[in-house]
Protein backbone atom coordinates (compact mmCIF):
# COMPACT_ATOMS: atom_id res chain seq x y z
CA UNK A 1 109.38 97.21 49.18
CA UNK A 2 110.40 96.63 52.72
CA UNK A 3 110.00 100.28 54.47
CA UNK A 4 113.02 99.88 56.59
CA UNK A 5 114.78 98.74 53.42
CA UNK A 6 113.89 101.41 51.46
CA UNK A 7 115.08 103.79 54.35
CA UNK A 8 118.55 101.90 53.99
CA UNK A 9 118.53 102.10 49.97
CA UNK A 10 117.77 106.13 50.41
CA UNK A 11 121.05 106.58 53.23
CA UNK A 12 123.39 104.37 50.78
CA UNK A 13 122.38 106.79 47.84
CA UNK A 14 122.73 109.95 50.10
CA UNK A 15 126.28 108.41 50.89
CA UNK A 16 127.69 107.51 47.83
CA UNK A 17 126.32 110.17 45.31
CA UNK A 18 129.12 112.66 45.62
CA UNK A 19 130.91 110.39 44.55
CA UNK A 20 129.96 108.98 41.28
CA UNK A 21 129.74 112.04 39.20
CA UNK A 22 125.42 111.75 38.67
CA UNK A 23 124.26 115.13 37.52
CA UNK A 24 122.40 116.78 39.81
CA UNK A 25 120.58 119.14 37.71
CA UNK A 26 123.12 121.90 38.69
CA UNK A 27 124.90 123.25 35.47
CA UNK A 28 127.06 125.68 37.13
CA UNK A 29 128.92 122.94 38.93
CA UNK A 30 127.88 123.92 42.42
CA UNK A 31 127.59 121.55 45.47
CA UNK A 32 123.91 121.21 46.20
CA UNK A 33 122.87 120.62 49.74
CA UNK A 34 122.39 116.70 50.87
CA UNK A 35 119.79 116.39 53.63
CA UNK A 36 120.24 113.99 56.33
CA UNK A 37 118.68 111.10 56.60
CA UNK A 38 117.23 110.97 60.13
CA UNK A 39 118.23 108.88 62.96
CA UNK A 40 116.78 105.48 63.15
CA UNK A 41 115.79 104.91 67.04
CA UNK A 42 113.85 101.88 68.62
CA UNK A 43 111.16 102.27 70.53
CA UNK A 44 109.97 99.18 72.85
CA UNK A 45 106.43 98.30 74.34
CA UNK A 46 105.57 95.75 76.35
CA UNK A 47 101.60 95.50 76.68
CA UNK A 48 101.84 92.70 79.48
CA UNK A 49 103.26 95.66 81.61
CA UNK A 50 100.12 97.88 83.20
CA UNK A 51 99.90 100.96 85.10
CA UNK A 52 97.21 103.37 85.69
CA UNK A 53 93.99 103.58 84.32
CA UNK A 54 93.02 107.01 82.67
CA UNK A 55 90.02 108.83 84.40
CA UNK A 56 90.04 111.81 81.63
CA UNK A 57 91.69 115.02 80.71
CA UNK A 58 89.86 118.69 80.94
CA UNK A 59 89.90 122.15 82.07
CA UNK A 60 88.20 124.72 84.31
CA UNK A 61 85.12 127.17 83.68
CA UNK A 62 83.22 128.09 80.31
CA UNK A 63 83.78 129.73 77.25
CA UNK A 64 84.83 132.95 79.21
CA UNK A 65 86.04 133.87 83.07
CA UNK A 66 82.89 133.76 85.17
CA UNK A 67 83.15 137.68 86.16
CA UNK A 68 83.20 139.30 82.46
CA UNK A 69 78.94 139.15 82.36
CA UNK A 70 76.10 138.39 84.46
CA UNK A 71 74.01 136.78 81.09
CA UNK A 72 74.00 132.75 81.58
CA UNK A 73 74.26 132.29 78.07
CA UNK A 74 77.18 134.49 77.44
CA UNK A 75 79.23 131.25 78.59
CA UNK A 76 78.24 128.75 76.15
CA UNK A 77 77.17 127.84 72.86
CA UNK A 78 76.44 124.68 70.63
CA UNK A 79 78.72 125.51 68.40
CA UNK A 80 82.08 125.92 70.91
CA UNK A 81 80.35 122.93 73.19
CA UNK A 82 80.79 120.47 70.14
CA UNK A 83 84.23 122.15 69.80
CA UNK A 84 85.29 121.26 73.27
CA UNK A 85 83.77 117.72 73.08
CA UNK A 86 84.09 116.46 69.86
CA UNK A 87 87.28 117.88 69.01
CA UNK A 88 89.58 118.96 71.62
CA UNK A 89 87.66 115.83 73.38
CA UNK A 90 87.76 116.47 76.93
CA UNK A 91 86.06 114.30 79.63
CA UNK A 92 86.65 115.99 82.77
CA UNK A 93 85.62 119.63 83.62
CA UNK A 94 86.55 121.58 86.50
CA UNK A 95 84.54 124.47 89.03
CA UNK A 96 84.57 125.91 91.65
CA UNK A 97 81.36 125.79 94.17
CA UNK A 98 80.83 129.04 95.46
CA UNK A 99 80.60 130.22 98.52
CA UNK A 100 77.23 131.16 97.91
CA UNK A 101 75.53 128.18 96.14
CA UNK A 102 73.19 126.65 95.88
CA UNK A 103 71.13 130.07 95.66
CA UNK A 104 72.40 133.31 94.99
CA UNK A 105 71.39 134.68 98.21
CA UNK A 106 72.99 136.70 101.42
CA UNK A 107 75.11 133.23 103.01
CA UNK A 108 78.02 134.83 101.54
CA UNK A 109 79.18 138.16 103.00
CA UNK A 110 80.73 138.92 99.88
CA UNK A 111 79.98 139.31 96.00
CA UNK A 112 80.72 136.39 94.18
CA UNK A 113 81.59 136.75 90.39
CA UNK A 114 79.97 133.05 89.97
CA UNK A 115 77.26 131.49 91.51
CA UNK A 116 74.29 128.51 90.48
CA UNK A 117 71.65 131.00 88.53
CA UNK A 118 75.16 131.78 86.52
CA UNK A 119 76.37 128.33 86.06
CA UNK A 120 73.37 126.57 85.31
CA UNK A 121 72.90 126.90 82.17
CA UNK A 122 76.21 126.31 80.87
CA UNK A 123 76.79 122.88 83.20
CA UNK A 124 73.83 121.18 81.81
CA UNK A 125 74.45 122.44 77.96
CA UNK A 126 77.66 120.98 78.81
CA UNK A 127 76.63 117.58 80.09
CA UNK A 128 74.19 117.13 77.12
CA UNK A 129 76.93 117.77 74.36
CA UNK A 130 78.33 115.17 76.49
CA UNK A 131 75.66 112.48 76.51
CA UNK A 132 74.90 113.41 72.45
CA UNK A 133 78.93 112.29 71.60
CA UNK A 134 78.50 109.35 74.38
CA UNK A 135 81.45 111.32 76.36
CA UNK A 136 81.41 110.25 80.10
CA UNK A 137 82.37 113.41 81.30
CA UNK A 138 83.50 113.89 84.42
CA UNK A 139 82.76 116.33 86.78
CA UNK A 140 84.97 118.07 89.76
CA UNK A 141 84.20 120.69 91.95
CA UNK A 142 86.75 122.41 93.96
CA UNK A 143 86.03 124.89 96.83
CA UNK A 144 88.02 128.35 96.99
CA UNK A 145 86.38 129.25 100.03
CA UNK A 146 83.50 128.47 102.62
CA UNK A 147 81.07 131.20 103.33
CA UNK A 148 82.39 133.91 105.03
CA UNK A 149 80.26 133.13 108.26
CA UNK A 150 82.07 129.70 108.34
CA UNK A 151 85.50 131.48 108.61
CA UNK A 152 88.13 132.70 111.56
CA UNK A 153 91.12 134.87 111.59
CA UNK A 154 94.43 132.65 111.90
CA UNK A 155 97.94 133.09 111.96
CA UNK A 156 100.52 130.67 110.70
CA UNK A 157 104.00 131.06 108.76
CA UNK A 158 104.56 127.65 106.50
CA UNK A 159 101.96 124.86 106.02
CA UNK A 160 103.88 122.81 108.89
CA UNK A 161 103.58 125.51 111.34
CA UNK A 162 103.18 123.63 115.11
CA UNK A 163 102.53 127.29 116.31
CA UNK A 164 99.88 128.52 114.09
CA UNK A 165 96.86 129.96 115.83
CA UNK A 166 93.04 130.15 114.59
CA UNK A 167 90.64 132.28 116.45
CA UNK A 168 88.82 136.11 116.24
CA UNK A 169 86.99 137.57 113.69
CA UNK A 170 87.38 136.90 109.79
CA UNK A 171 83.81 136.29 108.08
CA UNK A 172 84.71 136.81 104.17
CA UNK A 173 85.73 134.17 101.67
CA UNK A 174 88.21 136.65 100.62
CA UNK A 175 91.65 137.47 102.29
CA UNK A 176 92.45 133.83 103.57
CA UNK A 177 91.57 133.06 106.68
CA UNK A 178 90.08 129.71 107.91
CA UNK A 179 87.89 127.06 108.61
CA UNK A 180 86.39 127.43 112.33
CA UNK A 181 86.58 124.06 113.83
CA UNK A 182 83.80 124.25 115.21
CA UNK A 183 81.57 124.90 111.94
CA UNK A 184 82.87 121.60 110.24
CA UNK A 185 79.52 119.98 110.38
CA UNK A 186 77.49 123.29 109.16
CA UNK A 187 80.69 123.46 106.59
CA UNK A 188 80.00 119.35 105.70
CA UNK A 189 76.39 120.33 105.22
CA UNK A 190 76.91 123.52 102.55
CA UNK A 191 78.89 120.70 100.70
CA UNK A 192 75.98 118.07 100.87
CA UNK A 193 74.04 120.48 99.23
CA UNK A 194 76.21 121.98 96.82
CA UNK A 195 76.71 118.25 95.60
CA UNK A 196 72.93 117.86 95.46
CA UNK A 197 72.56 120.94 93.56
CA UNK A 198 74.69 118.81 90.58
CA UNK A 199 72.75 115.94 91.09
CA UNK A 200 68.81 117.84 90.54
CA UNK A 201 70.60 119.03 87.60
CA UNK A 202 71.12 115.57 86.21
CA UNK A 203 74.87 115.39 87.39
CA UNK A 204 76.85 112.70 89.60
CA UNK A 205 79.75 114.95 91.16
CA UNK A 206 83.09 112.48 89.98
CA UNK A 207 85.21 114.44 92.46
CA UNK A 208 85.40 117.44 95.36
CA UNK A 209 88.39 119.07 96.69
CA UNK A 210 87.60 120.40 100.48
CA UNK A 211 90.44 123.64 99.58
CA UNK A 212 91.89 124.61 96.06
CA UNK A 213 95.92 125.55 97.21
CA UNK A 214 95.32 125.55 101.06
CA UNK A 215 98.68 127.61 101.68
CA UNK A 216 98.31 130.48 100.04
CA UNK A 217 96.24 134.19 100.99
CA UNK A 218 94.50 135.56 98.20
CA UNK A 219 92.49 138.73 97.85
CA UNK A 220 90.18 136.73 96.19
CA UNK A 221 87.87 133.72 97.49
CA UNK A 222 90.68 131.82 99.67
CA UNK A 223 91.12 129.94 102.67
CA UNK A 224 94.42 128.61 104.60
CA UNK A 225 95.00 125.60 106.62
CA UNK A 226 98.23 123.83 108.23
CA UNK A 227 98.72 120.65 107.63
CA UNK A 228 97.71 119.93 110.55
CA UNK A 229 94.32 121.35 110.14
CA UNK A 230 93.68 120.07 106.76
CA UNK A 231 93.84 116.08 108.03
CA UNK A 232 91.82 117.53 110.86
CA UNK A 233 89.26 118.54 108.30
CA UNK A 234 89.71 116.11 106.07
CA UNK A 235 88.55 113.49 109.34
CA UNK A 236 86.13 115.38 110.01
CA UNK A 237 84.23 116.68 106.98
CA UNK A 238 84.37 114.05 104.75
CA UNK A 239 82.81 110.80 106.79
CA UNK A 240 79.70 113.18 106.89
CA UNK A 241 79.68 113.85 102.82
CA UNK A 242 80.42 110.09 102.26
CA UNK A 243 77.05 109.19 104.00
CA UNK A 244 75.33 110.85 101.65
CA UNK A 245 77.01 110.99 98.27
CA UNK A 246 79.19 107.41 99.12
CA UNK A 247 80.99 107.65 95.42
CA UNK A 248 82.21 111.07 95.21
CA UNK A 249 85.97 110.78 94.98
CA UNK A 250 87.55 113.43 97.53
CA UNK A 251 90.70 114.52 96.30
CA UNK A 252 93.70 117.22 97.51
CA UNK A 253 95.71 118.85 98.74
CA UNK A 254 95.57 121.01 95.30
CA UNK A 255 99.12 122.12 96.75
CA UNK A 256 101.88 122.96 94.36
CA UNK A 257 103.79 120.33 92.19
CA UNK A 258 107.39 122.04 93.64
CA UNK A 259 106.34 121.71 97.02
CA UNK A 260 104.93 117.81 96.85
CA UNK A 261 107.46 117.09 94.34
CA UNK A 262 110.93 118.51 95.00
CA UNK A 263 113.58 116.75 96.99
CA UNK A 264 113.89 119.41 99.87
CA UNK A 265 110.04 120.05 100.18
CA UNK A 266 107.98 116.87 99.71
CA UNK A 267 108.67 116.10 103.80
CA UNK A 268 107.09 119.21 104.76
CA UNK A 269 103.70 120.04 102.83
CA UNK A 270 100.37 117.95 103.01
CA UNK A 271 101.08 114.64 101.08
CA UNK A 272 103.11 113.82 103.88
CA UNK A 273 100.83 114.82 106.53
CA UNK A 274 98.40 113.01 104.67
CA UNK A 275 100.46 110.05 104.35
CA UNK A 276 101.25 109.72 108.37
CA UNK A 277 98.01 110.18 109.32
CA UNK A 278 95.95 106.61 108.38
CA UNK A 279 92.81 107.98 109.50
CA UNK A 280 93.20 110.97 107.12
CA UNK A 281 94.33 109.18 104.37
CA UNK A 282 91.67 107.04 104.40
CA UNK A 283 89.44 109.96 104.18
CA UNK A 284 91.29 110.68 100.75
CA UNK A 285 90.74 108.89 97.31
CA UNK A 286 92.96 110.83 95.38
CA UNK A 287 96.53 112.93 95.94
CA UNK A 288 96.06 116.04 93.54
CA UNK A 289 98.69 118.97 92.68
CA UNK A 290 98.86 121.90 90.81
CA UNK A 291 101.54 122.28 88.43
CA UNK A 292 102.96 125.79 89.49
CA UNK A 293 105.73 127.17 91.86
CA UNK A 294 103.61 129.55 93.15
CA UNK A 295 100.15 129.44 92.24
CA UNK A 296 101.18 131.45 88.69
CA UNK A 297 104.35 130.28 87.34
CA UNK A 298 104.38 127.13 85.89
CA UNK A 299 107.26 124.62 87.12
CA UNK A 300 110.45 124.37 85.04
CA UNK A 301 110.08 121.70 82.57
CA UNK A 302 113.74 120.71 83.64
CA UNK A 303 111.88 119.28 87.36
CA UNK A 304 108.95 117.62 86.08
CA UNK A 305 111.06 114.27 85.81
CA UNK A 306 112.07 114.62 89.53
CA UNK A 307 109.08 115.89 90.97
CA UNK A 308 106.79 113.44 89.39
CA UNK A 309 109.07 110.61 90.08
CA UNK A 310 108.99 111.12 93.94
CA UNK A 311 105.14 111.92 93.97
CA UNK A 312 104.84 108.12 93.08
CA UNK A 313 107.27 106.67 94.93
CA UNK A 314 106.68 108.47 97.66
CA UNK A 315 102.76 109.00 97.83
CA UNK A 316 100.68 106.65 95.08
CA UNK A 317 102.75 103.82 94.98
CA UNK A 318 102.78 103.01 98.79
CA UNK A 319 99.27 104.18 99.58
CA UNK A 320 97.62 102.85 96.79
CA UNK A 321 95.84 106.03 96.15
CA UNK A 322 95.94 107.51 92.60
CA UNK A 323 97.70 110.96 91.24
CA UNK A 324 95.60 113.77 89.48
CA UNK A 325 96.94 117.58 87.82
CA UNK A 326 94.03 119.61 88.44
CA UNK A 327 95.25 122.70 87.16
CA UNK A 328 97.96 124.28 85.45
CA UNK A 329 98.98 127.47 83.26
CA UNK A 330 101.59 129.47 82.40
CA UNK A 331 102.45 128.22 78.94
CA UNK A 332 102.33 131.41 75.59
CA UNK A 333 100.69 130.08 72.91
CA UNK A 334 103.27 129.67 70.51
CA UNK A 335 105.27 125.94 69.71
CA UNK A 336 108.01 126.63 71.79
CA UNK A 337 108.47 129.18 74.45
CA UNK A 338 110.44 132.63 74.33
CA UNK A 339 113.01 131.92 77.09
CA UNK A 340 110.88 133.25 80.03
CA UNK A 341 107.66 131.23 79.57
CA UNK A 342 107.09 127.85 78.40
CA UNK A 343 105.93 127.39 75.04
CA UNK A 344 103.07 124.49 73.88
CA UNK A 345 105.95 121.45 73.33
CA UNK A 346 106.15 122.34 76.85
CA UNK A 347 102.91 121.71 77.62
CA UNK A 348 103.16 118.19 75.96
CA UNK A 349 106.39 117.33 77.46
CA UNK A 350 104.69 118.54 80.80
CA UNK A 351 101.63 116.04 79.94
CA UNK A 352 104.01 113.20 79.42
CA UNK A 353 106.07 113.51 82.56
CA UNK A 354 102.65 113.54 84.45
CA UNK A 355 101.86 110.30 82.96
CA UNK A 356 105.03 108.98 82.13
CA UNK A 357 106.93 109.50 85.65
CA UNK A 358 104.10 110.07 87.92
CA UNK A 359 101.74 107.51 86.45
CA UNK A 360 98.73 110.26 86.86
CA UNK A 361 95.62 109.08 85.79
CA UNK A 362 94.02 112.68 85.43
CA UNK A 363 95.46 115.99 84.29
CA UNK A 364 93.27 119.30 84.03
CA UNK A 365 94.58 122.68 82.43
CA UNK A 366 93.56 126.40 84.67
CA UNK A 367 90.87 128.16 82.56
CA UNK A 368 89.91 126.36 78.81
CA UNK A 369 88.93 129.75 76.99
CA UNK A 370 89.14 133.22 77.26
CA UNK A 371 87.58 135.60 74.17
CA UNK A 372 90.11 137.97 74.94
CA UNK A 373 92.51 136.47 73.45
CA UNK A 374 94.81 133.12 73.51
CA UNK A 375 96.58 134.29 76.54
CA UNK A 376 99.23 132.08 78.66
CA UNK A 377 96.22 131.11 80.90
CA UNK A 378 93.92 129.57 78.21
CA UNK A 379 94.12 126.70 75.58
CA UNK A 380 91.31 129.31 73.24
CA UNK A 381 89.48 132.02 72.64
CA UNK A 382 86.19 131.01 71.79
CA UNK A 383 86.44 129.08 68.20
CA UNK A 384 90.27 130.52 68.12
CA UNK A 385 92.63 127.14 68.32
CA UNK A 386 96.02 127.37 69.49
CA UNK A 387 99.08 125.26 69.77
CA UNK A 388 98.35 125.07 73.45
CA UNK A 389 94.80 123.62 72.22
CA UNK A 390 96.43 120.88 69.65
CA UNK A 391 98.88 119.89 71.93
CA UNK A 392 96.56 119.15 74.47
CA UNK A 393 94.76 117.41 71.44
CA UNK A 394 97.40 114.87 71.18
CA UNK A 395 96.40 113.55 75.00
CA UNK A 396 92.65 114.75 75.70
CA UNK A 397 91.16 113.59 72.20
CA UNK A 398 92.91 109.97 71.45
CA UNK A 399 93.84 108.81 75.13
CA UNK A 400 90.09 108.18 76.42
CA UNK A 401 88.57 107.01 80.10
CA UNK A 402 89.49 104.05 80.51
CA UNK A 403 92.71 103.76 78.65
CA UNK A 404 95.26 101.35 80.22
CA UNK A 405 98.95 102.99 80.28
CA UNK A 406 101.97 100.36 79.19
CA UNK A 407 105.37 100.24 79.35
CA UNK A 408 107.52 102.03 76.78
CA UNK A 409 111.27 102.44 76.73
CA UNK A 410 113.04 104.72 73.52
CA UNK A 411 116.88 103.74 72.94
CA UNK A 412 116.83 107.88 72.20
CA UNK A 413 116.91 109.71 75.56
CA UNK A 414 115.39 112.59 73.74
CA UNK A 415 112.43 111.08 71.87
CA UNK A 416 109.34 111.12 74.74
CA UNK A 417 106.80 108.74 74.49
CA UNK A 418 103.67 106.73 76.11
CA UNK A 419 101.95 104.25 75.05
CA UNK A 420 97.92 103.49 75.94
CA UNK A 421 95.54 100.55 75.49
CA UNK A 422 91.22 100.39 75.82
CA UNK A 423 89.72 97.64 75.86
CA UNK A 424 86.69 99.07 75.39
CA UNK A 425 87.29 101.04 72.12
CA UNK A 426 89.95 97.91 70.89
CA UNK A 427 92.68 101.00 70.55
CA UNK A 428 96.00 101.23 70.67
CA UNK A 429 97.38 104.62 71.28
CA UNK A 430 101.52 106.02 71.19
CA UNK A 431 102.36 109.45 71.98
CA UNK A 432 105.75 110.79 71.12
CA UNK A 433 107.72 113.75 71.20
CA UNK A 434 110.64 114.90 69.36
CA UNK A 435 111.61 118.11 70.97
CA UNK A 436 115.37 118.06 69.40
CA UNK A 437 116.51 119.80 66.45
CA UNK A 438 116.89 116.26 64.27
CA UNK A 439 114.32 114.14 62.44
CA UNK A 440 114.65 110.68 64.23
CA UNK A 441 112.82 107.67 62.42
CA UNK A 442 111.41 105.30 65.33
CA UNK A 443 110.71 101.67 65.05
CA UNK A 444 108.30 100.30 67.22
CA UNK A 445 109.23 96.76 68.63
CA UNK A 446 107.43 94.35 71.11
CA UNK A 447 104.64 92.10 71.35
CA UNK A 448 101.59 92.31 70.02
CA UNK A 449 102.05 95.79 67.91
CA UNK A 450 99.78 96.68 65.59
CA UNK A 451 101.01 96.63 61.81
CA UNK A 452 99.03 99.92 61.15
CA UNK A 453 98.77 103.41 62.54
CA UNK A 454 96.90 106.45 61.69
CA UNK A 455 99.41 109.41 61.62
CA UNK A 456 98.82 113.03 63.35
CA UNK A 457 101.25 115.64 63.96
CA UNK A 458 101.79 119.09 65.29
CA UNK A 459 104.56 121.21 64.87
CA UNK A 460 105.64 124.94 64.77
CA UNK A 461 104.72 124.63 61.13
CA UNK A 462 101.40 126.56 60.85
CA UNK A 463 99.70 123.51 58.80
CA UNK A 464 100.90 120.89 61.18
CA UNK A 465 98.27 121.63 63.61
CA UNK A 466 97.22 117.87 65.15
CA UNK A 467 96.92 117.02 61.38
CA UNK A 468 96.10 113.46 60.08
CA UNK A 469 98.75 112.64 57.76
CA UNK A 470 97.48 108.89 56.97
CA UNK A 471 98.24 105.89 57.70
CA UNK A 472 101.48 104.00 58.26
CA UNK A 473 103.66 100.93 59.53
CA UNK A 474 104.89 100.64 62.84
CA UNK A 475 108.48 100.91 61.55
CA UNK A 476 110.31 103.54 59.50
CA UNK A 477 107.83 106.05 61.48
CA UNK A 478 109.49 109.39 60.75
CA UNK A 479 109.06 112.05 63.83
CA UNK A 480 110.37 115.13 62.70
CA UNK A 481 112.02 117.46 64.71
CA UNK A 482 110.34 119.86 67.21
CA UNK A 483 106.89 117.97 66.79
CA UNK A 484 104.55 115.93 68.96
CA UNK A 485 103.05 112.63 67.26
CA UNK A 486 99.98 110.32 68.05
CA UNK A 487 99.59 106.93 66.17
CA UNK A 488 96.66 105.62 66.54
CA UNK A 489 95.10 101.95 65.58
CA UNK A 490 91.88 101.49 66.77
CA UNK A 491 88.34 103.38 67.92
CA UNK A 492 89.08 106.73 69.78
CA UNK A 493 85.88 107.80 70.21
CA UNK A 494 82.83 106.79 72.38
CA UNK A 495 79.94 104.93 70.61
């Protein structure tokens, strides 16, 4: 039978049984509860309508934070590699290049808690799980500082400050601080070889950020710039990397989401410095935020419609130049959040207005795993899974590089969704999200829909955990309430 039929047949029944006296097994003569039948909503796709290409999804650092052991192979294992590839299926990861790479030696006045003899061993572990599963990983390197001997004292009050001043003594990569002028080409060099550090290893650098969050003083490894001074360093740092690594993709400002984003701020703050300055934007191949307010909080789900709306229209669209999320946090690890943090449907609907409104085309969470514990910072703790980690599932493991977003319309304001094509793996790929307190059944109409779909869910339910439920028909789909859905029809993984 017809599955939208049969949906009709079950409402009629639910209807009319009170009426026509049918036992229901109740011999006391008590009204037993009906249950609802859910809302029938359409969902439309239209495949002949494109948008961005997805580069991957990822996170930062190893198994635990860098600074909890000196051992190399504290940081990794095969077992929690094939977890992170094969599984959770990420294919970008994120670093930072210390200050004193590519040798742990004395070119940084301060102790590092990372450096190369540290990493090494983890990075290429990491890039042959990779190659074994056929993931093209991708890898990005962001710098929190220079060395300390590259840095000057400075003074400025807002990233648009005409009066800031640079100049005396600084020399740590702690404290803030900044770039002197006059080491850019020593500073353009350190990144040339930082780059071919990767590269002996066996590993083509994908992107570099010149300054993770250039407005803000840290105690630890920071460094501050106007935005005045970053397009002067973007100008003249990154002509000199080009010559010698010509296809790593420079991205930044790795400035908040609020402050790119938000109606009042998006004038003021480095996109648009970027943006006004031809020379420096040519020096850029990808605008990339942080989803925070402040470095720690992460933004109100309530603004990620608005702020990722006028990143595009403002920034990508018109320049051409695509959007990347290259770190955020802030979300406990249960399904939904406790009324002061963010909970992991918030993550989701986070992912989706990232891709849905902003058209990003890569999105990277703050630190992948902690063994202290599934804190807001982390998606796990070592083998531990939590909702954070299937969420993320529902994006990083069926969405692959390469995927082709499409457009998708819901006659539902509340039901969430996206909707991906390869051409490579012949997939088809919808995301949706029910975060109201109804079941909704959703239809999918258009062109060119598959018939068939195989069916994973999570939920708060502790067995719903991005769990295959089989395979079903693109209509009568039922997407319960509180729950994130993937349908896929198709390949999703690399062969």
């Amino acid at each position: 039978m017809d599955r939208k039929l049969l949906t009709m047949l079950c409402y009629l029944l639910v209807m009319v049984y009170p009426f026509i006296g049918c036992s229901t097994g109740d011999t006391n003569g008590e009204e037993s509860d009906q249950q609802e039948v859910p809302e029938e909503i359409s969902v439309t796709i239209d495949r002949s309508v494109k948008y961005q290409e997805i580069e991957g999804f990822g996170f930062f650092g190893a198994k635990d934070v860098w600074w909890n052991s000196s051992d190399p192979n504290y940081f990794f294992d095969d077992k929690w590699l094939t977890q992170i590839i094969d599984d959770l299926g990420i294919t970008v990861w994120r670093n930072e290049l210390y200050p004193n790479n590519p040798v742990e030696s004395d070119i940084s006045t301060d102790p590092q808690d990372g450096y190369w003899g540290k990493q090494e061993a983890m990075v290429k572990a990491l890039k042959a799980k990779a190659d074994e599963y056929k993931v093209p990983l991708k890898y990005l390197l962001s710098i929190w500082s220079p060395p300390g001997e590259f840095k000057i004292a400075c003074s400025m009050t807002w990233a648009g400050d005409e009066n800031a001043q640079r100049g005396g003594e600084h020399g740590s990569t702690k404290n803030g601080g900044t770039l002197d002028p006059e080491k850019y080409d020593e500073f353009a060099d350190w990144l040339k070889a930082g780059l071919d550090m990767y590269r002996t290893a066996g590993i083509n650098v994908y992107g570099l950020s010149l300054q993770n969050e250039p407005l803000f003083v840290e105690p630890y490894n920071s460094c501050v710039y106007t935005t005045y001074w970053y397009c002067d360093l973007l100008k003249n740092v990154v002509p000199q990397v080009k010559e010698s690594f010509p296809d790593v993709k420079i991205y930044g400002s790795e400035n908040m989401l609020d402050m790119e984003g938000a109606e009042e701020n998006y004038r003021w703050f480095y996109h648009m410095a970027i943006k006004n300055d031809p020379q420096a934007l040519n020096c850029l191949d990808a605008f990339a935020v942080h989803g925070y307010t402040d470095g720690v909080q992460a933004t109100a789900i309530a603004k990620h419609r608005d702020y990722w709306t006028r990143t595009r229209e403002q920034f990508s669209a018109p320049t051409g130049k695509p959007y990347w999320m290259t770190e955020t946090s802030g979300y406990i690890d249960s399904w939904n959040g406790d009324g002061n943090k963010p909970g992991a449907i918030d993550l989701a609907i986070a992912i989706h207005a990232a891709l849905y409104y902003g058209r990003a085309s890569t999105w990277v969470w703050w630190q992948g795993s902690e063994l202290s514990g599934i804190g807001e910072f982390c998606l796990m703790s070592g083998y531990q899974k939590g909702k954070k980690y299937y969420a993320s599932k529902h994006f990083y493991r069926f969405v692959r590089p390469g995927s082709r977003m499409v457009e998708l319309n819901s006659s539902d304001e509340e039901i969430l969704g996206v909707a991906f094509e390869n051409a490579d793996l012949n997939n088809f790929v919808v995301i949706l999200i029910n975060p109201s307190q109804s079941d909704k059944t959703v239809n999918l109409e258009g062109n060119n829909i598959p018939d068939t779909f195989e069916y994973y869910i999570t939920s708060n339910k502790s067995d719903e955990n991005c769990s295959s439920k089989g395979n079903m028909g693109k209509e009568s789909i039922l997407l319960p309430a509180n729950s994130v859905v993937t349908l896929v029809n198709g390949r999703y993984k690399e062969e």
